[in-house]
Protein backbone atom coordinates (compact mmCIF):
# COMPACT_ATOMS: atom_id res chain seq x y z
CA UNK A 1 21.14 -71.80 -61.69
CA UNK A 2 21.84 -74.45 -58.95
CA UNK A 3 21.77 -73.52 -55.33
CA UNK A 4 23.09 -74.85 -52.35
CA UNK A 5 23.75 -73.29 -48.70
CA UNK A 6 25.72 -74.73 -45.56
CA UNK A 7 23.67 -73.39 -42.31
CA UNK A 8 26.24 -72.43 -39.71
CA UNK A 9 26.14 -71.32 -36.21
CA UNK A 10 28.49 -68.99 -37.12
CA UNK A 11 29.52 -68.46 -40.71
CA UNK A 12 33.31 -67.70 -41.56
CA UNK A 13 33.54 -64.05 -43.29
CA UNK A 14 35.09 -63.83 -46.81
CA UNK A 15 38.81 -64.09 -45.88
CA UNK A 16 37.62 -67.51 -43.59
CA UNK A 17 35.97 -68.85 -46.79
CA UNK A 18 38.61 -67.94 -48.99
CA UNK A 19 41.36 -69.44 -46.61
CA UNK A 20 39.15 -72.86 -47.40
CA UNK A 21 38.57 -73.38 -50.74
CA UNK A 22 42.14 -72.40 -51.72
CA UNK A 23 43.27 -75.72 -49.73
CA UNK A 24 40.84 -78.02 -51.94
CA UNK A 25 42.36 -79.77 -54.88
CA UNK A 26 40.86 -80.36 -58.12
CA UNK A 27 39.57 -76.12 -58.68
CA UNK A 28 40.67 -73.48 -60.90
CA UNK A 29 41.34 -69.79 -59.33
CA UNK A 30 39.98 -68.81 -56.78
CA UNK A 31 39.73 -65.02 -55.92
CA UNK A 32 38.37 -62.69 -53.18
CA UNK A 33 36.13 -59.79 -54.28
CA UNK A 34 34.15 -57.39 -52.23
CA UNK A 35 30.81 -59.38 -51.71
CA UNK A 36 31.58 -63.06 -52.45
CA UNK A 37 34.33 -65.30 -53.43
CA UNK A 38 34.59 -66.86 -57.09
CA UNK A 39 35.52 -69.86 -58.00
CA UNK A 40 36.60 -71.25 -61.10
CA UNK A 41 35.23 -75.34 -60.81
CA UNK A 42 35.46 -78.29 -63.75
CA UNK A 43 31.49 -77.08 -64.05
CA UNK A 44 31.39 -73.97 -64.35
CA UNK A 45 31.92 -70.55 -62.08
CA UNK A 46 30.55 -70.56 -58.24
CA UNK A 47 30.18 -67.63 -55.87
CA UNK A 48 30.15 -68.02 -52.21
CA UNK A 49 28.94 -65.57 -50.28
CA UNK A 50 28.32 -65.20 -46.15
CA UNK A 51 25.01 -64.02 -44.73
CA UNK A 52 25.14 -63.52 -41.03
CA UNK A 53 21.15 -64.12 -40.92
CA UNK A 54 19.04 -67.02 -40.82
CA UNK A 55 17.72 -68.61 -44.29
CA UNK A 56 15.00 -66.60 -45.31
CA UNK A 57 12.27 -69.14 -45.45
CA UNK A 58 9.26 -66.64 -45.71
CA UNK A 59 11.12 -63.49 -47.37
CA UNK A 60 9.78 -64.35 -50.93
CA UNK A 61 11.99 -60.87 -52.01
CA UNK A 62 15.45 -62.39 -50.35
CA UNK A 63 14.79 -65.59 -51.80
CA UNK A 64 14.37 -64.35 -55.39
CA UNK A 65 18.07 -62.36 -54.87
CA UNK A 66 19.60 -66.14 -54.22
CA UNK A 67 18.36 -67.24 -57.36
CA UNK A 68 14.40 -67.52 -56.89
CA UNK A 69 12.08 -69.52 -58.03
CA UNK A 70 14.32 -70.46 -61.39
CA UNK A 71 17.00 -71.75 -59.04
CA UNK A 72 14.25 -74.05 -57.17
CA UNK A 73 13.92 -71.60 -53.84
CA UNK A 74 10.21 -71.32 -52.75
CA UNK A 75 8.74 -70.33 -49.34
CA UNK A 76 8.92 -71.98 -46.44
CA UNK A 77 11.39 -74.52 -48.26
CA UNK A 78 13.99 -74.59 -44.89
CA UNK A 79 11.06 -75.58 -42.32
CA UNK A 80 9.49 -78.28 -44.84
CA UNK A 81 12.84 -79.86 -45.31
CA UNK A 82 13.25 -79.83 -41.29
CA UNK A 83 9.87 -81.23 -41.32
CA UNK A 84 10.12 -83.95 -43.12
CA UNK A 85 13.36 -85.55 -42.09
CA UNK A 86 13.45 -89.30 -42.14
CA UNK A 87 16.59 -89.27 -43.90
CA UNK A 88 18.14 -87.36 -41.45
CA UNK A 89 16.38 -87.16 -38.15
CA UNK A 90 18.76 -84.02 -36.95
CA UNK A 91 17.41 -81.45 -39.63
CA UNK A 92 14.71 -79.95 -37.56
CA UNK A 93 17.16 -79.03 -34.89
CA UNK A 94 19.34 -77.32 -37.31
CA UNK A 95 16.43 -75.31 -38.77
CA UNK A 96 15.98 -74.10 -35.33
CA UNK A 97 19.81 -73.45 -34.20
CA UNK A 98 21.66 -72.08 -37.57
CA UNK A 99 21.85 -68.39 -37.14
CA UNK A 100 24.01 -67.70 -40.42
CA UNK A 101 24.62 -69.34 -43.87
CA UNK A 102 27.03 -69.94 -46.55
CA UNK A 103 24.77 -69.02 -50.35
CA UNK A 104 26.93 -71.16 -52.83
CA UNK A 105 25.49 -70.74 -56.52
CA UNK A 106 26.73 -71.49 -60.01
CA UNK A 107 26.83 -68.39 -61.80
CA UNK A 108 27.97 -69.59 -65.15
CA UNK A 109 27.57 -73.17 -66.09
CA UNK A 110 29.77 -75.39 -68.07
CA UNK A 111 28.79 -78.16 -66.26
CA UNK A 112 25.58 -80.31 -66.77
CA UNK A 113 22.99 -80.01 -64.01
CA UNK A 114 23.83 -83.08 -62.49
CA UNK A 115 27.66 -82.42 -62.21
CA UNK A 116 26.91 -78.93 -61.00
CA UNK A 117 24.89 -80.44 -58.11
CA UNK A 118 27.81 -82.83 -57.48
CA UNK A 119 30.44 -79.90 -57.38
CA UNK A 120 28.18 -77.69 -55.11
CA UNK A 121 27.95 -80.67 -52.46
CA UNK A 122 31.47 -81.26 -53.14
CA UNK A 123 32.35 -77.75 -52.03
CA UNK A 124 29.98 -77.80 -49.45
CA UNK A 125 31.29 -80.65 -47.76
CA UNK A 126 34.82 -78.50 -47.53
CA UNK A 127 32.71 -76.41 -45.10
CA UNK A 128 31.42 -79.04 -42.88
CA UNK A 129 34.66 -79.32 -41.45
CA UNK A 130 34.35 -75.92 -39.25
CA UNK A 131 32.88 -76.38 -35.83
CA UNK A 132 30.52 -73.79 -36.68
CA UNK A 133 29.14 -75.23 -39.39
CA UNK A 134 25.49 -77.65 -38.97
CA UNK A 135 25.09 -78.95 -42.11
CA UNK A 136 24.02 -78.95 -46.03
CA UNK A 137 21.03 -77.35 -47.18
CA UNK A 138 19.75 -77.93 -50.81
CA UNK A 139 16.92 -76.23 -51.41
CA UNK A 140 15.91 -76.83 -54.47
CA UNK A 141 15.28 -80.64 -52.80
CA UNK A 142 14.61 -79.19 -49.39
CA UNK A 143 16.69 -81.46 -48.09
CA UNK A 144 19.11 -81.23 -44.92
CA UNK A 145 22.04 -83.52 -44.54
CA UNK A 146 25.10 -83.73 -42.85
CA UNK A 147 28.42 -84.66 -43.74
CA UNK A 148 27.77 -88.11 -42.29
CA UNK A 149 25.17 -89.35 -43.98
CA UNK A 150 26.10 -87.79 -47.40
CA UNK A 151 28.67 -90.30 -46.38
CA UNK A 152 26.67 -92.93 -46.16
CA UNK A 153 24.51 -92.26 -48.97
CA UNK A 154 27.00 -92.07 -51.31
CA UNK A 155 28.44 -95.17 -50.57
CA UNK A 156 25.33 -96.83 -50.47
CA UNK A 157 24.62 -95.92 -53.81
CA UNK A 158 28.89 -96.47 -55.07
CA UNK A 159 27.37 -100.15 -54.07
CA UNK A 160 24.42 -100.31 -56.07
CA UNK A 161 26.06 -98.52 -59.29
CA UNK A 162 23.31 -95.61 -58.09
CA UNK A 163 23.05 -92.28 -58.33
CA UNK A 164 23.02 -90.75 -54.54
CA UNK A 165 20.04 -88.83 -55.11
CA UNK A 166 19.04 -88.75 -51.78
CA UNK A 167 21.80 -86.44 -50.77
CA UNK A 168 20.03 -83.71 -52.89
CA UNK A 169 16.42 -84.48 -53.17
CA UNK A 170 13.25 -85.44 -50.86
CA UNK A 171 10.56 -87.51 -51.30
CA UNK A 172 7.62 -86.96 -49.21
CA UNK A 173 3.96 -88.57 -48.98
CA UNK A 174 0.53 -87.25 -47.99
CA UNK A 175 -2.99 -87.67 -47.74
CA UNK A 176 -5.35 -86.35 -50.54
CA UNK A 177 -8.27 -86.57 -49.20
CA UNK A 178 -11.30 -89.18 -50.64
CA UNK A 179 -9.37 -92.06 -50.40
CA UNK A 180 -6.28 -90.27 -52.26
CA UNK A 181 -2.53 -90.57 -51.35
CA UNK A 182 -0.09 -88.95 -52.94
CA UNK A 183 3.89 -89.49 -52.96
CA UNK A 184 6.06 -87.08 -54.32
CA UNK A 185 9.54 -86.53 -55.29
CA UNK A 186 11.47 -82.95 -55.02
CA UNK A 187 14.50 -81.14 -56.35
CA UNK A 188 14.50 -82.92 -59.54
CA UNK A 189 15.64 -80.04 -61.13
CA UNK A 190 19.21 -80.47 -59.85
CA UNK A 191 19.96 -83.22 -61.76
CA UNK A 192 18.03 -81.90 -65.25
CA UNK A 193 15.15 -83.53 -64.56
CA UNK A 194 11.33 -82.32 -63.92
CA UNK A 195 9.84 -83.15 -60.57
CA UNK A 196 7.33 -85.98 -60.39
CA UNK A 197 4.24 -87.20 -58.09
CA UNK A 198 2.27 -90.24 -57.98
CA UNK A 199 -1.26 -89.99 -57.47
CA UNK A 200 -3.10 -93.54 -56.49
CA UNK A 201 -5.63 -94.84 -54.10
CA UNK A 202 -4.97 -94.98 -50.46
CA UNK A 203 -6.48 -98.87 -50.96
CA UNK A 204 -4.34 -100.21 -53.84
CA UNK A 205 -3.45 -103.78 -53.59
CA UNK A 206 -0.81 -105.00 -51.86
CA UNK A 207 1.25 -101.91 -52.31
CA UNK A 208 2.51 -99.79 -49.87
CA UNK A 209 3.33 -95.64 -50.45
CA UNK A 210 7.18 -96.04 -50.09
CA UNK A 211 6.69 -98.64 -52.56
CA UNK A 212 5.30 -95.98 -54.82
CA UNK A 213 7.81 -93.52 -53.76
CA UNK A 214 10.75 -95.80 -54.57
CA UNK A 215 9.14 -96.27 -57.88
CA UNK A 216 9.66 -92.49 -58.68
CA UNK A 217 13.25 -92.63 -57.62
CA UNK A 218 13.75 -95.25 -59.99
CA UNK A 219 11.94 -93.97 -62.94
CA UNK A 220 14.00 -90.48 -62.23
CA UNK A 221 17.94 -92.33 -61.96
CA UNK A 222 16.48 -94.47 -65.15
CA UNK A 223 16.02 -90.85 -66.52
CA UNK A 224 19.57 -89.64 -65.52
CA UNK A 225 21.29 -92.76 -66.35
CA UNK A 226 19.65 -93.14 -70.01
CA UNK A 227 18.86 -89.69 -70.72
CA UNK A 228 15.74 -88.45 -72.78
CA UNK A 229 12.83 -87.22 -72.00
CA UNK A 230 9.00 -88.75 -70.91
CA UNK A 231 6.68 -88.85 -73.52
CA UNK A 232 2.82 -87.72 -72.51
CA UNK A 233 0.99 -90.88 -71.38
CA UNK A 234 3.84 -93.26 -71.43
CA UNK A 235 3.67 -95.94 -69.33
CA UNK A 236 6.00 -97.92 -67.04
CA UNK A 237 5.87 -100.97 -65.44
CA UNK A 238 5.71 -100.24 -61.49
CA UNK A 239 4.62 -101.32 -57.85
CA UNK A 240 1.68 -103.91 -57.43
CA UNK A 241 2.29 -105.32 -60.92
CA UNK A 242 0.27 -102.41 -62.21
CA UNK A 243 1.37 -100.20 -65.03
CA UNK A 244 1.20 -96.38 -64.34
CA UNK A 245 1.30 -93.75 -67.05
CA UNK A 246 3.04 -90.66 -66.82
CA UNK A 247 1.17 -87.11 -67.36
CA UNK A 248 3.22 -84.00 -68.25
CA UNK A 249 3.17 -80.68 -67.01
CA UNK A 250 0.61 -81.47 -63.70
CA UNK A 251 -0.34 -78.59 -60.95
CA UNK A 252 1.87 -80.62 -58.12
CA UNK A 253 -0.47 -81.65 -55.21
CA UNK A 254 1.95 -80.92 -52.45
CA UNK A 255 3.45 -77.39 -51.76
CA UNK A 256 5.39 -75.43 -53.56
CA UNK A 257 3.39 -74.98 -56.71
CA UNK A 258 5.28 -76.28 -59.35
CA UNK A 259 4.83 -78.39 -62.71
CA UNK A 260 5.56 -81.90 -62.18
CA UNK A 261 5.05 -85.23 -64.30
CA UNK A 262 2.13 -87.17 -62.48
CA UNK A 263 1.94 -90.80 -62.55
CA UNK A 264 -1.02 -93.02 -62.03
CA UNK A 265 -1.62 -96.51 -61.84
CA UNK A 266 -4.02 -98.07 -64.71
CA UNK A 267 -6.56 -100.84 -64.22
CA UNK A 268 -5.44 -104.18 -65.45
CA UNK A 269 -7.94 -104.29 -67.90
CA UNK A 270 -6.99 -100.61 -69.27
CA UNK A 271 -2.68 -101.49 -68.59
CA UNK A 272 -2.79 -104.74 -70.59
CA UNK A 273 -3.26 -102.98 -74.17
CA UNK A 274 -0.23 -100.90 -74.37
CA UNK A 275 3.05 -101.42 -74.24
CA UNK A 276 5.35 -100.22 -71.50
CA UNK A 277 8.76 -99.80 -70.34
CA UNK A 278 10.51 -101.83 -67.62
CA UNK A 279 13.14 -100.39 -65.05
CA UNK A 280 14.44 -103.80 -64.73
């Protein structure tokens, strides 16, 4: 299941939400039941359903009724994506302000995961519109963005032939401990992909972390765009001229627990006997 949520002020009630996503083009029927309204999309069927409460970032119980941990929500998801917010410097505030949210989930798929994402920001965009409304929460990614700079991302990446997978997903960095950094990339899931981390030393040569970072961006749209799967110990050309080979199913370093494909850089000595694949 994919999962996203628009945090409002104020959230419309069911008639409000209704009223909305009859106007947008492009969707099937759209009808008005007791506890949520369905919609029939090019993906697949979404609910949307009003909850006059706060996210419930530590309510492990609430979070498994929104689709749990299959649908990518873990604890204390909301505050880490307000946390780290370089994206989007506003998120924090709107952790702090929303008082009610909009649950949008795909109940039945038809969709791939990737054009399921699309359609839920699609719809959730619709939303952004109302007065009330603070922005786009997806947090499977824990990320918080507006309609602005979904804006901008998108056409950032319309430029580049790109996928805008910042709009849905967060990458994040942190300090391991003995010398250890680690970057890591979340929310893969939405797009069919699992997440990843990069695991290196905090003194590697004439490479910086976002450097690192970008390089598991790029390995995941390489993913999306030519489909497949990783291989256990592949390895891929990547920052510093190194090579760094991928290790499936890896305890992730940085909360939530999850499984994640860890990369790590190889000596030169230890790199130069296998072959590898380029991004480029």
């Amino acid at each position: 299941m994919n999962v996203a949520a628009v945090l409002f002020r104020q959230a419309p009630d069911l008639e409000g939400i209704y009223a909305r996503l009859s106007q947008l083009p492009g969707l099937g029927e759209v009808a008005l039941t007791r506890q949520y309204v369905r919609v029939d999309t090019p993906v697949g069927v979404v609910h949307v359903q009003a909850f006059n409460a706060q996210w419930p970032d530590d309510d492990p119980e609430s979070l498994a009724e929104l689709g749990g941990t299959s649908a990518g929500l873990y604890p204390g998801a909301l505050m880490r994506a307000g946390d780290q917010n370089a994206v989007w410097k506003p998120a924090e505030l709107c952790v702090r302000v929303h008082r009610s949210f909009l649950h949008l989930a795909v109940a039945e798929a038809t969709g791939s995961a990737l054009a399921q994402t699309e359609q839920l920001e699609r719809l959730s965009i619709a939303f952004l519109a109302d007065p009330e409304a603070l922005c786009t929460f997806f947090p499977a990614g824990e990320a918080l963005r507006d309609g602005n700079i979904m804006g901008h991302i998108r056409a950032s990446a319309e430029d580049q032939e790109a996928l805008p997978m910042q709009i849905w997903i967060n990458g994040r960095l942190a300090d391991a401990g003995m010398g250890t950094h680690v970057a890591d990339v979340i929310g893969l899931r939405q797009i069919g992909l699992p997440d990843a981390e990069a695991v290196f030393p905090a003194d590697l040569a004439d490479v910086s972390p976002y450097e690192v970072l970008g390089f598991l961006f790029d390995v995941a749209h390489h993913l999306a765009r030519e489909g497949g799967e990783l291989e256990d110990g592949v390895i891929y050309e990547g920052p510093g001229g190194l090579r760094w080979r991928a290790g499936l199913k890896a305890d992730a370093q940085i909360t939530p627990a999850r499984t994640v494909t860890r990369w790590i850089p190889l000596s030169p000595e230890a790199s130069g006997a296998s072959q590898t694949v380029s991004l480029s």
